[in-house]
N, C-alpha and C. Protein backbone atom coordinates (compact mmCIF):
# COMPACT_ATOMS: atom_id res chain seq x y z
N UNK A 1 172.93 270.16 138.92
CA UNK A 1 173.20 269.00 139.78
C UNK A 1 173.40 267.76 138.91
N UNK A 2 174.79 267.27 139.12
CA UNK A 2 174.63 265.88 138.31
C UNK A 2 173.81 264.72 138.66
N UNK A 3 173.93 264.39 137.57
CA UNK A 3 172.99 262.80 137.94
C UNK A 3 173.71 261.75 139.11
N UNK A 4 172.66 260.53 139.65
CA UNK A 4 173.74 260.30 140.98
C UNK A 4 173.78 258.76 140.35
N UNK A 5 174.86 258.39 140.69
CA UNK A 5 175.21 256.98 139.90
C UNK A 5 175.50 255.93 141.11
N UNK A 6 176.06 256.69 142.35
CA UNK A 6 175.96 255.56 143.42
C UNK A 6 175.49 255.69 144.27
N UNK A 7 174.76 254.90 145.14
CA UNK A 7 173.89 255.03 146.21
C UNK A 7 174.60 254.41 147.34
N UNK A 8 175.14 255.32 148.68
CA UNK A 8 175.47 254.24 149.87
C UNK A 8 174.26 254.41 150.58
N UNK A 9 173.80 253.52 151.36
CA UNK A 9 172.69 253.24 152.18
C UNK A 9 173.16 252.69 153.34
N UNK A 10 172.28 253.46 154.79
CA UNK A 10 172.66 252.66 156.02
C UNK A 10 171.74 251.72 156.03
N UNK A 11 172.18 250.77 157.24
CA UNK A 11 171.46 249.54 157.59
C UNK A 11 170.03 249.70 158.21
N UNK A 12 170.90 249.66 159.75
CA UNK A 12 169.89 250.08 160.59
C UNK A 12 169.23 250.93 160.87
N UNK A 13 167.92 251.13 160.62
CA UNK A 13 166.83 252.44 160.81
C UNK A 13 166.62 252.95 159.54
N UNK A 14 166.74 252.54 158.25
CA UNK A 14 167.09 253.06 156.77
C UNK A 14 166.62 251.73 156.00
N UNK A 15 167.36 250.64 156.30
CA UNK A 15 166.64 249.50 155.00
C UNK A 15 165.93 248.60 156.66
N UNK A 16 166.71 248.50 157.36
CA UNK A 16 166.30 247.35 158.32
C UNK A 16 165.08 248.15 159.37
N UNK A 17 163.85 247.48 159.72
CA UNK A 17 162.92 248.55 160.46
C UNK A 17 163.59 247.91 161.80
N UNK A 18 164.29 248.49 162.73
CA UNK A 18 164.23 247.91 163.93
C UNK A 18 164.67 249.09 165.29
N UNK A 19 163.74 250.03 164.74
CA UNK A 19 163.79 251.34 165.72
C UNK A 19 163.17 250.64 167.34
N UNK A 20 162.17 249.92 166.93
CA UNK A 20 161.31 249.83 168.28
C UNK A 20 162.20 248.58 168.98
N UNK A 21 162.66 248.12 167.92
CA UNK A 21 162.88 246.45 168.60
C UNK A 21 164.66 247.09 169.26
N UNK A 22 165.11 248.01 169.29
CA UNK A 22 166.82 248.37 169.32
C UNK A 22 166.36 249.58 170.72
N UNK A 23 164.97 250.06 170.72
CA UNK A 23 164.49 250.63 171.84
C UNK A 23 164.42 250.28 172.87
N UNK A 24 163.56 248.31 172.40
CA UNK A 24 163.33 248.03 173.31
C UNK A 24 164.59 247.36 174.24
N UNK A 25 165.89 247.21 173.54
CA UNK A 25 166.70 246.50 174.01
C UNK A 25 167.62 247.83 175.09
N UNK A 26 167.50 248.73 174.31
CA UNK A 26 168.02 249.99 175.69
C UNK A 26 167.72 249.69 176.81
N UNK A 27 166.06 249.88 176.94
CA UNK A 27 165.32 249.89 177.94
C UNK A 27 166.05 248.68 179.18
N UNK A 28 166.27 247.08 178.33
CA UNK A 28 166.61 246.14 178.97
C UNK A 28 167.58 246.00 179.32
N UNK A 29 168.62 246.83 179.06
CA UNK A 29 170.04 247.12 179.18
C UNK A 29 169.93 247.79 180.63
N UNK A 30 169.28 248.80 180.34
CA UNK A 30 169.07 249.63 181.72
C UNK A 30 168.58 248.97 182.84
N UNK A 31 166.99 247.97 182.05
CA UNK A 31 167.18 247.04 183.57
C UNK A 31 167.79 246.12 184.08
N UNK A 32 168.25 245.44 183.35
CA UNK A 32 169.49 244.54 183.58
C UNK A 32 170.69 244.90 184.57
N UNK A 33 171.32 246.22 184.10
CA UNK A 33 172.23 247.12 185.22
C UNK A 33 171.78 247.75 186.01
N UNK A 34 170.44 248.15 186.41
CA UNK A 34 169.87 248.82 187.52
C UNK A 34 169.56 250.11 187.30
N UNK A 35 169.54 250.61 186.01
CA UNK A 35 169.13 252.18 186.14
C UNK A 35 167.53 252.19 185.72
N UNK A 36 167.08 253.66 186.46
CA UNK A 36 165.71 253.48 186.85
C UNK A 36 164.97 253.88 185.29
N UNK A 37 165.70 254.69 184.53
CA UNK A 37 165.28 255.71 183.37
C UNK A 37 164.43 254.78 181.94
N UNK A 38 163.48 255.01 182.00
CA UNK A 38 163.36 253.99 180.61
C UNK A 38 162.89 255.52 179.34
N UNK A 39 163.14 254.28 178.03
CA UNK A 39 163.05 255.73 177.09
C UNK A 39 161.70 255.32 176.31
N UNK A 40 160.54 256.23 176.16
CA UNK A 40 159.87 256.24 174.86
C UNK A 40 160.29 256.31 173.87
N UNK A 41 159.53 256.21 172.64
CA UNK A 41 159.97 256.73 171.34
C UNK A 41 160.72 257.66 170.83
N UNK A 42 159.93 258.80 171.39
CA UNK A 42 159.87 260.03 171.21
C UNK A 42 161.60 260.52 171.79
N UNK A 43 161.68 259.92 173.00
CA UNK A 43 162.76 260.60 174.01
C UNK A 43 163.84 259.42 173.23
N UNK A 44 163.50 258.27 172.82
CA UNK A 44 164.72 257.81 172.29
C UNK A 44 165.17 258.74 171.01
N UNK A 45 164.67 258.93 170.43
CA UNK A 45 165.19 259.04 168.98
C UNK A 45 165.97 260.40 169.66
N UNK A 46 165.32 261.51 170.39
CA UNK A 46 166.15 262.30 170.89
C UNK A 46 167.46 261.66 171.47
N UNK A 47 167.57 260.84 172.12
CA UNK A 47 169.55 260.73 172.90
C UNK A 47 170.03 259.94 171.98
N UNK A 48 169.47 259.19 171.04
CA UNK A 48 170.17 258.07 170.10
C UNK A 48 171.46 259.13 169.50
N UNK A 49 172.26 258.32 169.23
CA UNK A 49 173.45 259.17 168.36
C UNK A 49 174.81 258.25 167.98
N UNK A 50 175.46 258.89 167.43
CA UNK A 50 177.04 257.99 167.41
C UNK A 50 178.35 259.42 167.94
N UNK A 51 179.31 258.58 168.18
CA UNK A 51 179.67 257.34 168.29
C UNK A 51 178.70 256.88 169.54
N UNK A 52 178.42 255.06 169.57
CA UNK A 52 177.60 254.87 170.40
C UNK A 52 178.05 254.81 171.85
N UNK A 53 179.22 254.89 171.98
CA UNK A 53 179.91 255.16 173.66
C UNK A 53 179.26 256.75 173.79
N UNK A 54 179.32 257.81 173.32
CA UNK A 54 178.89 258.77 173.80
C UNK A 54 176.99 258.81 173.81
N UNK A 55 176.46 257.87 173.07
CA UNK A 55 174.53 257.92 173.50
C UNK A 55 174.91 257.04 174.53
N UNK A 56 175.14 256.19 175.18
CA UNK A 56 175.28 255.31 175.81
C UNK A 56 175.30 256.34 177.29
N UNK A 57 176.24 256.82 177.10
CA UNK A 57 176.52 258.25 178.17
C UNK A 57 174.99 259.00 178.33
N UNK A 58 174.49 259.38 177.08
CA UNK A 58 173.80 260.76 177.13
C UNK A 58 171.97 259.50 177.45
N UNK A 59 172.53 258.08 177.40
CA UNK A 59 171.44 257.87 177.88
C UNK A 59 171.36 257.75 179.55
N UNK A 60 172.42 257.50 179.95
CA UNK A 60 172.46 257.64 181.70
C UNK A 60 173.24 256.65 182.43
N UNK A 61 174.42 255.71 181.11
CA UNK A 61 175.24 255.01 181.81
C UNK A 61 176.06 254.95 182.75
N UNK A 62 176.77 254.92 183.54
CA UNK A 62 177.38 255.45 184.11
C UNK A 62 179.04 254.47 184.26
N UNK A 63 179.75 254.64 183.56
CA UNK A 63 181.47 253.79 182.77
C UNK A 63 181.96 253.55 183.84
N UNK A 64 181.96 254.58 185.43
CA UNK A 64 182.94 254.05 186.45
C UNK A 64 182.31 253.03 187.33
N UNK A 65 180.83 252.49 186.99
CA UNK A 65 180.35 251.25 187.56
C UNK A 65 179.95 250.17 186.22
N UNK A 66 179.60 250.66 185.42
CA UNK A 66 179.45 249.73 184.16
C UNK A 66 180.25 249.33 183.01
N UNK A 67 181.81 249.44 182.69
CA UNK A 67 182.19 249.77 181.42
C UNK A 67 181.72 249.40 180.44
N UNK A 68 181.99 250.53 179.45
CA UNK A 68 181.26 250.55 178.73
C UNK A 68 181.57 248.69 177.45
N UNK A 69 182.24 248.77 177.56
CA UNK A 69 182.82 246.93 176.54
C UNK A 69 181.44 246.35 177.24
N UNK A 70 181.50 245.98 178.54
CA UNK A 70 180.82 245.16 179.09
C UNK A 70 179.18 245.80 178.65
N UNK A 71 178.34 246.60 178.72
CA UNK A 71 177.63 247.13 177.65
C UNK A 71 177.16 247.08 176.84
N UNK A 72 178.03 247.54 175.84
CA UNK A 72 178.26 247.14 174.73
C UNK A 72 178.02 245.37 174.51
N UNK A 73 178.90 244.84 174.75
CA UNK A 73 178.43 243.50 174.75
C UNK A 73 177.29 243.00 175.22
N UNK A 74 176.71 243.01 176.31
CA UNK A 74 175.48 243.09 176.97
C UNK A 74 174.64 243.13 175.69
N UNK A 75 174.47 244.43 175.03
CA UNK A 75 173.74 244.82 174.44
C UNK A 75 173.49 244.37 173.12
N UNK A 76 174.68 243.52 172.08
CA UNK A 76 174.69 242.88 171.86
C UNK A 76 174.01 241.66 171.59
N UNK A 77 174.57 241.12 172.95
CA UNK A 77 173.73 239.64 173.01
C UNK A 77 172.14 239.90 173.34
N UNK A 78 171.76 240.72 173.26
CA UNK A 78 170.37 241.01 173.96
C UNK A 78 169.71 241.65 172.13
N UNK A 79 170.33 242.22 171.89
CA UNK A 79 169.97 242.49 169.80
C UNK A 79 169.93 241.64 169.20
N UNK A 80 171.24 240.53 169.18
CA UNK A 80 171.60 239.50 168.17
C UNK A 80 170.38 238.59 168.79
N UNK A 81 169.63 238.45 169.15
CA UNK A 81 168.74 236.89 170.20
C UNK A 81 167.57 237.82 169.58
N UNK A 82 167.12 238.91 168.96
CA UNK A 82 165.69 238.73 168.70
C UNK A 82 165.68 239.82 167.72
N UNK A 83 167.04 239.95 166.45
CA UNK A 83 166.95 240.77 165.70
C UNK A 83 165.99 240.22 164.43
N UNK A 84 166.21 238.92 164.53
CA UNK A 84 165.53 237.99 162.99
C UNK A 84 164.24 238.28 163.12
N UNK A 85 163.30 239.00 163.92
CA UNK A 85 161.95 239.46 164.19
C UNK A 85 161.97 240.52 163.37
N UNK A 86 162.73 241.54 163.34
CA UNK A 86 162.53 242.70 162.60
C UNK A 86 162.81 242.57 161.35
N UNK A 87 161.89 243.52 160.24
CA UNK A 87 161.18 243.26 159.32
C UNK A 87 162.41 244.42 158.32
N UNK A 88 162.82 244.38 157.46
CA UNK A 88 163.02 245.13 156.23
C UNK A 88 162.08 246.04 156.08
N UNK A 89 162.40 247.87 156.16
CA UNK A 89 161.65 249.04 156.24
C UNK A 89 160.41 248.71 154.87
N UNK A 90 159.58 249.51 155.26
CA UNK A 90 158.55 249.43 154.13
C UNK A 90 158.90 249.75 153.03
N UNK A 91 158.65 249.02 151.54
CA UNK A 91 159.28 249.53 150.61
C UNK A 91 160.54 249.43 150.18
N UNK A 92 161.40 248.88 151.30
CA UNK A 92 162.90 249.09 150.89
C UNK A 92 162.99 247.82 149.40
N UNK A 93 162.58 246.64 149.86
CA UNK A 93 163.24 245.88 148.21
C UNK A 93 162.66 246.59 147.00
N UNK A 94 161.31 246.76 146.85
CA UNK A 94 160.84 247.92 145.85
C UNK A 94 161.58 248.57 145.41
N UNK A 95 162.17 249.81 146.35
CA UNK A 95 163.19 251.00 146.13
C UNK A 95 164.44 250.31 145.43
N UNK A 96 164.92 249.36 146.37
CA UNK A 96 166.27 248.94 145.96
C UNK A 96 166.31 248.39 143.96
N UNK A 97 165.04 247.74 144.16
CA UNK A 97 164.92 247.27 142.58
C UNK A 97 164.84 248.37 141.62
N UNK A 98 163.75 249.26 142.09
CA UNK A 98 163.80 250.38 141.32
C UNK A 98 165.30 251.25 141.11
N UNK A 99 165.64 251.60 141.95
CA UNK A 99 166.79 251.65 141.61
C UNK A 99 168.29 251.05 141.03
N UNK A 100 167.90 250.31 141.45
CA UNK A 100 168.70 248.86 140.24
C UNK A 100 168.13 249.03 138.69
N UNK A 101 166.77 249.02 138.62
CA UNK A 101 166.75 249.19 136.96
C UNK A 101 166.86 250.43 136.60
N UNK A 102 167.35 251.57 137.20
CA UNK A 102 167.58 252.59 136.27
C UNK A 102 169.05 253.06 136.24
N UNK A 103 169.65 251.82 136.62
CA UNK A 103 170.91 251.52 136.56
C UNK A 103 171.94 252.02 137.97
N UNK A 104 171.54 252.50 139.00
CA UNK A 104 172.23 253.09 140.19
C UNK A 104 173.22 251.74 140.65
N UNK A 105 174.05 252.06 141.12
CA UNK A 105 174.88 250.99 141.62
C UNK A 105 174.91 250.99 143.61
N UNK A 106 174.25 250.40 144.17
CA UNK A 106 174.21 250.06 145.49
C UNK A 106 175.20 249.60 146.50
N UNK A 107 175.29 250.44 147.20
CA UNK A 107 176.40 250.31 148.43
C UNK A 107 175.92 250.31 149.85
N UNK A 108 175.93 249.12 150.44
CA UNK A 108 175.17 249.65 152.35
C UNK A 108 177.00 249.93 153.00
N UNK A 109 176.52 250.92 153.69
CA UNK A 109 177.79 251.63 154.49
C UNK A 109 176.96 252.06 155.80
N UNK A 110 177.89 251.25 156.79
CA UNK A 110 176.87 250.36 158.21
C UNK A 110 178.24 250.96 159.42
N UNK A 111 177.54 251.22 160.55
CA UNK A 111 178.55 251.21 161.58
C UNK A 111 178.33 249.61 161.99
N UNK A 112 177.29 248.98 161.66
CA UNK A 112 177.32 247.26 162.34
C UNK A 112 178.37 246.70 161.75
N UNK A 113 178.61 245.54 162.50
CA UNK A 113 179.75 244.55 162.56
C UNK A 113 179.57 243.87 161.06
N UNK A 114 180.61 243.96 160.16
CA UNK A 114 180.51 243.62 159.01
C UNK A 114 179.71 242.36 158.67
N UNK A 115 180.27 240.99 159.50
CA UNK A 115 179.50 239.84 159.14
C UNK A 115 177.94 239.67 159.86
N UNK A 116 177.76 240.75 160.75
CA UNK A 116 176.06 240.54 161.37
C UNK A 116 175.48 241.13 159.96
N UNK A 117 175.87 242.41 159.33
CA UNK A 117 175.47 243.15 158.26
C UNK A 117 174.97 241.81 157.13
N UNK A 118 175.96 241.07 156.65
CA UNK A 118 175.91 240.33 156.02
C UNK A 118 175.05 239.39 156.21
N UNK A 119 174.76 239.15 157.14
CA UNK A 119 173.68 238.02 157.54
C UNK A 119 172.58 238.52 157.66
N UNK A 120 172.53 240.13 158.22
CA UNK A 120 171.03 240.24 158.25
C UNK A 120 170.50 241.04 156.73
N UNK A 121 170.97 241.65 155.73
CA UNK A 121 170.56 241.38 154.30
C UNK A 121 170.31 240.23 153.49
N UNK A 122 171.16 239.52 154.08
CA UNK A 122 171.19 237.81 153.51
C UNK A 122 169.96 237.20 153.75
N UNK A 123 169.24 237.39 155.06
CA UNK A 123 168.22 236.81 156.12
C UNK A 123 167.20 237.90 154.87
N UNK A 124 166.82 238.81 154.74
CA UNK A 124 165.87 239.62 154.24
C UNK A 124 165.80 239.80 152.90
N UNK A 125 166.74 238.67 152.47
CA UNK A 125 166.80 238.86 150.52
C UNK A 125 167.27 240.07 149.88
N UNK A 126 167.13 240.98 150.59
CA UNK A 126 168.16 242.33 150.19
C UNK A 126 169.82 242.41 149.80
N UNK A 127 170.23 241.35 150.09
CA UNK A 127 171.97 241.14 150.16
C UNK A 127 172.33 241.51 148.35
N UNK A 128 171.67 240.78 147.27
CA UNK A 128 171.85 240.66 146.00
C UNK A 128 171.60 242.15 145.33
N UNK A 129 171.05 243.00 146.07
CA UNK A 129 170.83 244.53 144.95
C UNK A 129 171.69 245.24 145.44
N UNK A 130 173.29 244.85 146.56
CA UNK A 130 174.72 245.65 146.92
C UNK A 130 175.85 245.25 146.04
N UNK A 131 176.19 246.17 145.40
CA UNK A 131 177.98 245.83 144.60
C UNK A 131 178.69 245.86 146.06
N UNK A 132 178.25 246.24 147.56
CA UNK A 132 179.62 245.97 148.24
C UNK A 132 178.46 246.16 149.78
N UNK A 133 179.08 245.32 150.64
CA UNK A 133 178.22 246.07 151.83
C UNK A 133 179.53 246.06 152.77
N UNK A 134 179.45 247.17 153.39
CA UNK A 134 181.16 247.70 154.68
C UNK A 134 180.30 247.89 155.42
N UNK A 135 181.09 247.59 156.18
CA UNK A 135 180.59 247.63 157.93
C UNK A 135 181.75 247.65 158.79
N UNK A 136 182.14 247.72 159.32
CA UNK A 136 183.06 247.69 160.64
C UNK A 136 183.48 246.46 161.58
N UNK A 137 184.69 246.65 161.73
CA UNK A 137 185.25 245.16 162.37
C UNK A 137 185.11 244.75 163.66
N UNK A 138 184.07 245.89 164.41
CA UNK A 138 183.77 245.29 165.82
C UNK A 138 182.44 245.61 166.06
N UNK A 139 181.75 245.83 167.16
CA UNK A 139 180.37 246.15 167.62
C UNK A 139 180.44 247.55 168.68
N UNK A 140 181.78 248.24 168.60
CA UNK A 140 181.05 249.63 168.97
C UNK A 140 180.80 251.07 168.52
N UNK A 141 180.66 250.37 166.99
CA UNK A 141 179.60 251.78 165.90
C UNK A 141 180.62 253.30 166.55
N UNK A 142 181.39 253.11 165.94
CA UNK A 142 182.52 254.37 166.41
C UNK A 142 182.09 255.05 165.00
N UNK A 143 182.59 255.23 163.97
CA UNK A 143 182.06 255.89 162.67
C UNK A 143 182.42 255.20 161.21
N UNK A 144 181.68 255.23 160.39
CA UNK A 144 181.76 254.78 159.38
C UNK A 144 182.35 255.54 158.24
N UNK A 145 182.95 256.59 158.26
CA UNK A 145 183.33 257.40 157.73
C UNK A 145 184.59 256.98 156.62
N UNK A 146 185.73 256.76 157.44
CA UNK A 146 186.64 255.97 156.83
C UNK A 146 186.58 254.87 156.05
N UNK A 147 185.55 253.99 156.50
CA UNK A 147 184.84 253.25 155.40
C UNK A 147 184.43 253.38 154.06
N UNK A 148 183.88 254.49 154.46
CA UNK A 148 183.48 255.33 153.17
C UNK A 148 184.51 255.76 152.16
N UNK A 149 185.32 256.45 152.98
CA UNK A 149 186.46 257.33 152.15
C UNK A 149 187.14 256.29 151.57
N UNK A 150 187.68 255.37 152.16
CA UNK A 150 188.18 253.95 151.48
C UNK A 150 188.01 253.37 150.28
N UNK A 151 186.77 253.20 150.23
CA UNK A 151 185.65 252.42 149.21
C UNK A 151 185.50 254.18 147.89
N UNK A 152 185.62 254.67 148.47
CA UNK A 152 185.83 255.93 147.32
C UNK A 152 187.11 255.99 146.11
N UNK A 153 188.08 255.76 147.53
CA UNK A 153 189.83 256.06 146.94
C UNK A 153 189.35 254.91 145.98
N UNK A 154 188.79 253.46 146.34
CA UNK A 154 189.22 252.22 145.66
C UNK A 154 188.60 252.26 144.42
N UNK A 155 187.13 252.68 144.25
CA UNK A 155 186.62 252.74 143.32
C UNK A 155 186.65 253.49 142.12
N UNK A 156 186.88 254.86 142.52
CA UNK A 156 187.05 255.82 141.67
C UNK A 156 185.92 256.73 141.83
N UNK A 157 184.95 256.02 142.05
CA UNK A 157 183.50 257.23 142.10
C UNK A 157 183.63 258.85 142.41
N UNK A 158 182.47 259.03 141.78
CA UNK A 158 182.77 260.57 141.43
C UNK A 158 182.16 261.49 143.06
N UNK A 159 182.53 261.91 143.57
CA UNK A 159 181.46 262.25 144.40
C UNK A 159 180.22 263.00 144.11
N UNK A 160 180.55 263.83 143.40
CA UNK A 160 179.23 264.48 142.75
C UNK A 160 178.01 263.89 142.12
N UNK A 161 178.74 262.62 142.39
CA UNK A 161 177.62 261.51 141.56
C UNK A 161 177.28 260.32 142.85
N UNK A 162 177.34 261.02 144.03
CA UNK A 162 177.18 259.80 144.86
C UNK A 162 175.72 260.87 146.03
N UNK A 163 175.15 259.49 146.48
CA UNK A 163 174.30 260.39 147.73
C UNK A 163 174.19 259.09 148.84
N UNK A 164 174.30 259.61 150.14
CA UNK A 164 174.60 259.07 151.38
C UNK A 164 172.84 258.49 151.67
N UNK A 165 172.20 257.46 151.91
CA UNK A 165 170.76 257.68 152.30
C UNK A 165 171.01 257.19 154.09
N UNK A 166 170.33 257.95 154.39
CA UNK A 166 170.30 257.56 156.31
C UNK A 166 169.20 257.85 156.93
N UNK A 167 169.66 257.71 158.36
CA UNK A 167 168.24 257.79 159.43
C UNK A 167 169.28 259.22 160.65
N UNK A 168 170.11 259.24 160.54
CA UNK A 168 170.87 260.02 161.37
C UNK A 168 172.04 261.02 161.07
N UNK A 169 172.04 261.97 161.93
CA UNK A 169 173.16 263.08 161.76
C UNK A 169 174.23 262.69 161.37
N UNK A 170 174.38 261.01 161.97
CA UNK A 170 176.00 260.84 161.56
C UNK A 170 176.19 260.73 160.30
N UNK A 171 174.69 259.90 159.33
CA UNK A 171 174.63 259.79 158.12
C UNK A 171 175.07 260.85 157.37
N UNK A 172 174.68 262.36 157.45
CA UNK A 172 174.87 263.81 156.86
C UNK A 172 176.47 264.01 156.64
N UNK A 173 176.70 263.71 158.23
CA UNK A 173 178.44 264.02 158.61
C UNK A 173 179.34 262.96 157.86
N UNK A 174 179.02 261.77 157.54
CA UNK A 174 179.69 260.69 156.18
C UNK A 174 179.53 261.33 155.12
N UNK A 175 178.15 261.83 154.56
CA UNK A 175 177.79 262.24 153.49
C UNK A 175 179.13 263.41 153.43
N UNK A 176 178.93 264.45 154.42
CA UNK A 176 179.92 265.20 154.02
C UNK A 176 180.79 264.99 153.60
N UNK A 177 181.84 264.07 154.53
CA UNK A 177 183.16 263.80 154.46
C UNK A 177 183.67 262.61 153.10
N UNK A 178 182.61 262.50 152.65
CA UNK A 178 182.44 261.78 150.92
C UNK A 178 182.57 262.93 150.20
N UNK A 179 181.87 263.86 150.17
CA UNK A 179 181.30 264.86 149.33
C UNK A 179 180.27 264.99 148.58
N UNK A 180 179.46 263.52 149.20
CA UNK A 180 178.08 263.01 149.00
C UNK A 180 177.41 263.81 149.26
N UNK A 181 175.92 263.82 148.33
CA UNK A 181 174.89 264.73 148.57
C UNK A 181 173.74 263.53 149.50
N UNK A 182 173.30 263.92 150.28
CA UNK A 182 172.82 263.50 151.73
C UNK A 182 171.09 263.33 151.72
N UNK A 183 170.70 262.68 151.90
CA UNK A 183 168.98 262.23 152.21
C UNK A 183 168.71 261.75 153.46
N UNK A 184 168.20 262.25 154.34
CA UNK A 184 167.67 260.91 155.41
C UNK A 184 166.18 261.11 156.03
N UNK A 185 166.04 259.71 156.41
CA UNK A 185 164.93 259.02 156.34
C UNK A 185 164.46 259.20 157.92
N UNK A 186 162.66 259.88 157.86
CA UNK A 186 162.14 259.85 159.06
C UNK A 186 161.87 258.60 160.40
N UNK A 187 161.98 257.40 159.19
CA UNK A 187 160.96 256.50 159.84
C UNK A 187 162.17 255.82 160.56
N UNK A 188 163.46 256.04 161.10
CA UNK A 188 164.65 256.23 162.00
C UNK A 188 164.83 256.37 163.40
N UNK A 189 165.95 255.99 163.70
CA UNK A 189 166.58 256.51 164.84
C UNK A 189 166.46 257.64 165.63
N UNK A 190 166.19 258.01 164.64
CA UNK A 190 166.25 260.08 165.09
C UNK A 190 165.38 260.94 164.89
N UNK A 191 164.70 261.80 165.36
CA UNK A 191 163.64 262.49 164.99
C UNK A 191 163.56 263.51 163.63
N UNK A 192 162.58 263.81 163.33
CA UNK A 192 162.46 265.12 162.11
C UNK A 192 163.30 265.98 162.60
N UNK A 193 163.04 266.56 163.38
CA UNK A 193 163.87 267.85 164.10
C UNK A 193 165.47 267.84 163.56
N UNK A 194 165.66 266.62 164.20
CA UNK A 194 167.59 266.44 163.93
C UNK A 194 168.03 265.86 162.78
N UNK A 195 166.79 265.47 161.55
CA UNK A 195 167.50 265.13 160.72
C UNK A 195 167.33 266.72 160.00
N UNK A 196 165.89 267.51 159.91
CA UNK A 196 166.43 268.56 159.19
C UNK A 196 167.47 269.54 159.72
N UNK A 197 168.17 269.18 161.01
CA UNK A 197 168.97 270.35 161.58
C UNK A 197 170.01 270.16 160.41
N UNK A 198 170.66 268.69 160.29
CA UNK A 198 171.75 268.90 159.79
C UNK A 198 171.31 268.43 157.80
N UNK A 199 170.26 268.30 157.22
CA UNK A 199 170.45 267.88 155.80
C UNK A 199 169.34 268.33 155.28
N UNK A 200 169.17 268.75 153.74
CA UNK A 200 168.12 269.89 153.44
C UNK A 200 166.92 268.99 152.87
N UNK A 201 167.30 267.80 152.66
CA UNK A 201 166.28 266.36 152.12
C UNK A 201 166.22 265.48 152.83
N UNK A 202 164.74 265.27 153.50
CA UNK A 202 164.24 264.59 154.05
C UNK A 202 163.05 263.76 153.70
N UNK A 203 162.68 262.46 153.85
CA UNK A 203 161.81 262.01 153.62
C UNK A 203 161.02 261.03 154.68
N UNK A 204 159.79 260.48 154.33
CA UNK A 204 159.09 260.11 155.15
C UNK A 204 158.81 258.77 154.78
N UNK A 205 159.21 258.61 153.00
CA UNK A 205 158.91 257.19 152.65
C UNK A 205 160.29 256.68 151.82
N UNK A 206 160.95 255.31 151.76
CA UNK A 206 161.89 255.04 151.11
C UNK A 206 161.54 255.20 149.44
N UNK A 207 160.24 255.26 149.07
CA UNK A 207 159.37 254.60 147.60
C UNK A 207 159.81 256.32 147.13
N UNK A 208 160.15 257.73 147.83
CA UNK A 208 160.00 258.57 147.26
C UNK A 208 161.44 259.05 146.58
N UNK A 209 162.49 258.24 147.07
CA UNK A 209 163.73 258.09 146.71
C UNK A 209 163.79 258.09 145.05
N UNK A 210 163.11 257.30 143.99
CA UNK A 210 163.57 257.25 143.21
C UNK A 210 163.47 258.17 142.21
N UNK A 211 161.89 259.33 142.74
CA UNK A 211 161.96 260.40 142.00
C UNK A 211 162.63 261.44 142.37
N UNK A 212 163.69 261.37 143.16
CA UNK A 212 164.82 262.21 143.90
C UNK A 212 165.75 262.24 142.69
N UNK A 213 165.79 260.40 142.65
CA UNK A 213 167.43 260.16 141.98
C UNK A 213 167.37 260.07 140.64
N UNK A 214 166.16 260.51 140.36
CA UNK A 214 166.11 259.94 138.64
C UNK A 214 166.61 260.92 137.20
């Protein structure tokens, strides 16, 4: 196995902790439009998924009385109004430094809206340990994939020398379509269950990353 020289990292649920606080905004979404269903923890991390028009579905929306834009936006303005509360995952600047001095080169690769991305690393002092942060030009987290592949063609990177870090399946399915070797993180979106369905490294702490990559 070669050594890994670039690191892409997701945002949300991976460096940014805001599982509970992105829970709680489902929940308010739902009451806001009238549906009766609220989600625990447990049952969120189960329907969470991308693209987010289809969790949106599998949480109990219903598009021919709600569309989904309107939603989406909703949901939005109800994240952006009390995201500056949530805290940077445990460990993540640690990790990020550590990995900075043993020379890794840092990439966040985000389905969020490029300039919220930017502001909320900026807001958490994390912004300075990325050679690049991509994100996407709107707010409905369709896939980041192409992003990826992009930032590949441009750079040159090797893939064999790259690893995807995430909180979700979709993370694995980028990793793939890089040719990235894949990690993701429990303390996420998504449960144990579905991250080992789809990736053979899993972890429980960001701090254990660097004796992965070293």
């Amino acid at each position: 196995m070669q050594q890994i020289d670039l690191v892409f990292w997701d945002w949300n649920g991976t460096l940014l902790d805001d599982v509970e606080f992105t829970r709680g905004c489902l929940n308010g979404l739902l009451a806001q439009y009238g549906y009766p269903q609220r989600y625990d923890l447990e049952a969120y991390r189960e329907v969470f998924g991308f693209p987010i028009e289809d969790y949106y579905r599998r949480a109990g929306f219903d598009f021919s009385r709600d569309p989904y834009p309107v939603l989406a936006q909703s949901f939005m303005d109800r994240y952006n109004a009390g995201v500056s509360g949530c805290a940077s995952t445990a460990c993540a600047a640690q990790t990020l430094r550590t990995l900075r001095s043993m020379g890794k080169r840092q990439v966040i690769l985000s389905a969020s809206r490029r300039d919220y991305l930017i502001e909320q690393a900026a807001q958490r002092g994390l912004k300075g340990y990325f050679t690049k942060l991509l994100g996407l030009s709107d707010i409905y987290g369709v896939s980041k994939v192409q992003l990826g592949l992009d930032f590949m063609a441009q750079s040159g990177a090797d893939p064999a020398r790259c690893v995807m870090i995430g909180d979700t399946d979709h993370d694995a399915q980028v990793a793939a379509a890089l040719g990235a070797r894949c990690i993701l993180f429990t303390g996420g979106h998504q449960s144990r269950r579905r991250l080992e369905s789809v990736c053979d490294t899993v972890i429980d702490r960001l701090d254990q990353l660097p004796g992965l990559l070293g």
